[in-house]
Protein backbone atom coordinates (compact mmCIF):
# COMPACT_ATOMS: atom_id res chain seq x y z
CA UNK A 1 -0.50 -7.71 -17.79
CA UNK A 2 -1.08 -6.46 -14.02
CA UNK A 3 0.88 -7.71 -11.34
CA UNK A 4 -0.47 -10.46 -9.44
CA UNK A 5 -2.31 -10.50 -6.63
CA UNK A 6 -0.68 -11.75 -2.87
CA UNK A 7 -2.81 -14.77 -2.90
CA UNK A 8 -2.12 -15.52 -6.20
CA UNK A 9 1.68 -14.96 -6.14
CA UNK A 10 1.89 -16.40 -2.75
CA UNK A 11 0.00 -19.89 -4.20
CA UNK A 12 2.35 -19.95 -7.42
CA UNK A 13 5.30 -19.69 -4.94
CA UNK A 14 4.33 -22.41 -2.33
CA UNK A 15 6.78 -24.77 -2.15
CA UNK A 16 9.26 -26.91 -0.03
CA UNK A 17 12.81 -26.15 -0.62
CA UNK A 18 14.74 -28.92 1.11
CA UNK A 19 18.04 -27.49 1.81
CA UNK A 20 21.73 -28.57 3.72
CA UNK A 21 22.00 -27.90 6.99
CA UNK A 22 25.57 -27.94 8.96
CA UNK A 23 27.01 -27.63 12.02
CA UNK A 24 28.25 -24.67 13.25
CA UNK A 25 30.18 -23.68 16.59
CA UNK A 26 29.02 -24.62 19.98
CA UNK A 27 26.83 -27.88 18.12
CA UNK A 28 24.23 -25.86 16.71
CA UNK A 29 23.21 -26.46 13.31
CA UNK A 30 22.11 -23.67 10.96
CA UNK A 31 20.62 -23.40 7.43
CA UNK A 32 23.52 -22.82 4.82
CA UNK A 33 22.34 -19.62 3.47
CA UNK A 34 23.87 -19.79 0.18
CA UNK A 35 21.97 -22.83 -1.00
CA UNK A 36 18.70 -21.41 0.86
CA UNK A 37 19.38 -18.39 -1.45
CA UNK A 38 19.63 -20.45 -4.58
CA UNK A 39 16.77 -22.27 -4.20
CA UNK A 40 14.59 -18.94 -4.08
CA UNK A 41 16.05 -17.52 -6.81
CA UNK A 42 14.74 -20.65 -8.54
CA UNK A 43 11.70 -20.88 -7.53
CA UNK A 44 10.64 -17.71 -8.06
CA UNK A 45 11.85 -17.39 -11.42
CA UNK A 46 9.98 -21.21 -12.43
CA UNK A 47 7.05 -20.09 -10.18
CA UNK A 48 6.74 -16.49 -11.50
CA UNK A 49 8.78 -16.34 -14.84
CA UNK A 50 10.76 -13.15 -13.35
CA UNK A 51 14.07 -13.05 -13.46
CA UNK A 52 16.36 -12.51 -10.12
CA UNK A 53 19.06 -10.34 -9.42
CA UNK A 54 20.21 -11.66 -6.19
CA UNK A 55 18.73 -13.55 -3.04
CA UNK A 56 20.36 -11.87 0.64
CA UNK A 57 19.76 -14.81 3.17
CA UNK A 58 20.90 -13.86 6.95
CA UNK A 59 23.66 -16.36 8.10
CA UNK A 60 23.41 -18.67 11.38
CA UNK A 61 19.69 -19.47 11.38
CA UNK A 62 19.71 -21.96 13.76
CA UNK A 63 17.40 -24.97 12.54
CA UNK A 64 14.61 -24.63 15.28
CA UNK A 65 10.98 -26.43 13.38
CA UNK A 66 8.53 -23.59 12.99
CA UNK A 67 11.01 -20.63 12.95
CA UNK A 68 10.59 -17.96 10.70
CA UNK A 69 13.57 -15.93 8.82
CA UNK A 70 13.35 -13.65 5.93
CA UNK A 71 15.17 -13.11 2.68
CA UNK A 72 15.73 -10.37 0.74
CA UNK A 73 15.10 -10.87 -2.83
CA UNK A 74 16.06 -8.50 -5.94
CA UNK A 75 14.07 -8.67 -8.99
CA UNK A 76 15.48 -8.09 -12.30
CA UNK A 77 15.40 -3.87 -12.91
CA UNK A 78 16.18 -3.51 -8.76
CA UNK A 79 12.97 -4.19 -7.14
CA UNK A 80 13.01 -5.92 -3.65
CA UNK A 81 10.64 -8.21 -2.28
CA UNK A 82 10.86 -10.00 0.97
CA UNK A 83 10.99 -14.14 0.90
CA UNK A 84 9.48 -15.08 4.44
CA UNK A 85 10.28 -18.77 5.18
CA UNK A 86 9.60 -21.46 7.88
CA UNK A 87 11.45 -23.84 9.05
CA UNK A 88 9.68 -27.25 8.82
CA UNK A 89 11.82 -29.57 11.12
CA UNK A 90 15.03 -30.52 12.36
CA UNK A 91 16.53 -31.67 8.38
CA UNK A 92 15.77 -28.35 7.67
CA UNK A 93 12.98 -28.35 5.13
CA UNK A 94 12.23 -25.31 5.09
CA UNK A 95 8.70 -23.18 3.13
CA UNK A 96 8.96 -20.63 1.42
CA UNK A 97 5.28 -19.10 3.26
CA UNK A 98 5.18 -15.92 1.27
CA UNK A 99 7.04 -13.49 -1.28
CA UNK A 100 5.85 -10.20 -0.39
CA UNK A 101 6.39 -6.16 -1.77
CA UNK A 102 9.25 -3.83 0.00
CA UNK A 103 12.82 -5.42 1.21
C-alpha cells in the first residue's frame, strides 16, 4: 500500500488531546510535555496503525489559546515526522492540526 496522502493522514489524525497543565515558576502555566508526548504516540498509532519510537515535546510551552508548538515524532524503523499542535484554551486542550514529513 502507498503512503497516505497529507489530507488524508492529517483527517485520520484530527483529534483533541486534552492534557495536564501545571504551574511553573513566576505563575505561568505550561503544557506537561511528557503526557502531551504520550498522547501522540497514541494517537498516531490508533489513527494510523504505525508504530512509534518516541515523541520529543519542547518543555515550558506556556498555555496561551491559539499557540502553536511542534513535536518531533519517530516512527518505527527511524523516520521523523513533525506533530504541529494548537493550543485550544486556557485548560490546555490542545489539537493535534497536522502530522507532517521531515523532523
Amino acid at each position: 500500500m502507498g503512503e497516505m496522502s497529507s489530507l488524508a493522514r492529517t483527517a485520520a489524525l484530527a483529534a483533541l488531546l486534552v492534557l495536564a497543565a501545571f504551574a511553573a515558576g513566576c505563575g505561568k502555566t505550561v503544557i506537561d510535555d511528557e503526557k502531551t508526548e504520550a498522547a501522540i504516540a497514541k494517537n498516531v498509532e490508533s489513527a494510523l496503525g504505525k508504530d512509534v519510537s518516541s515523541v520529543d515535546c519542547p518543555s515550558g510551552v506556556e498555555v496561551e489559546r491559539g499557540a502553536r508548538f511542534e513535536c518531533t515524532v519517530v516512527l518505527a524503523g527511524g523516520r521523523e515526522e513533525t506533530a504541529r499542535l494548537r493550543i485550544l484554551n486556557e485548560d490546555a486542550d490542545v489539537e493535534l492540526v497536522e502530522l507532517a514529513p521531515g523532523g
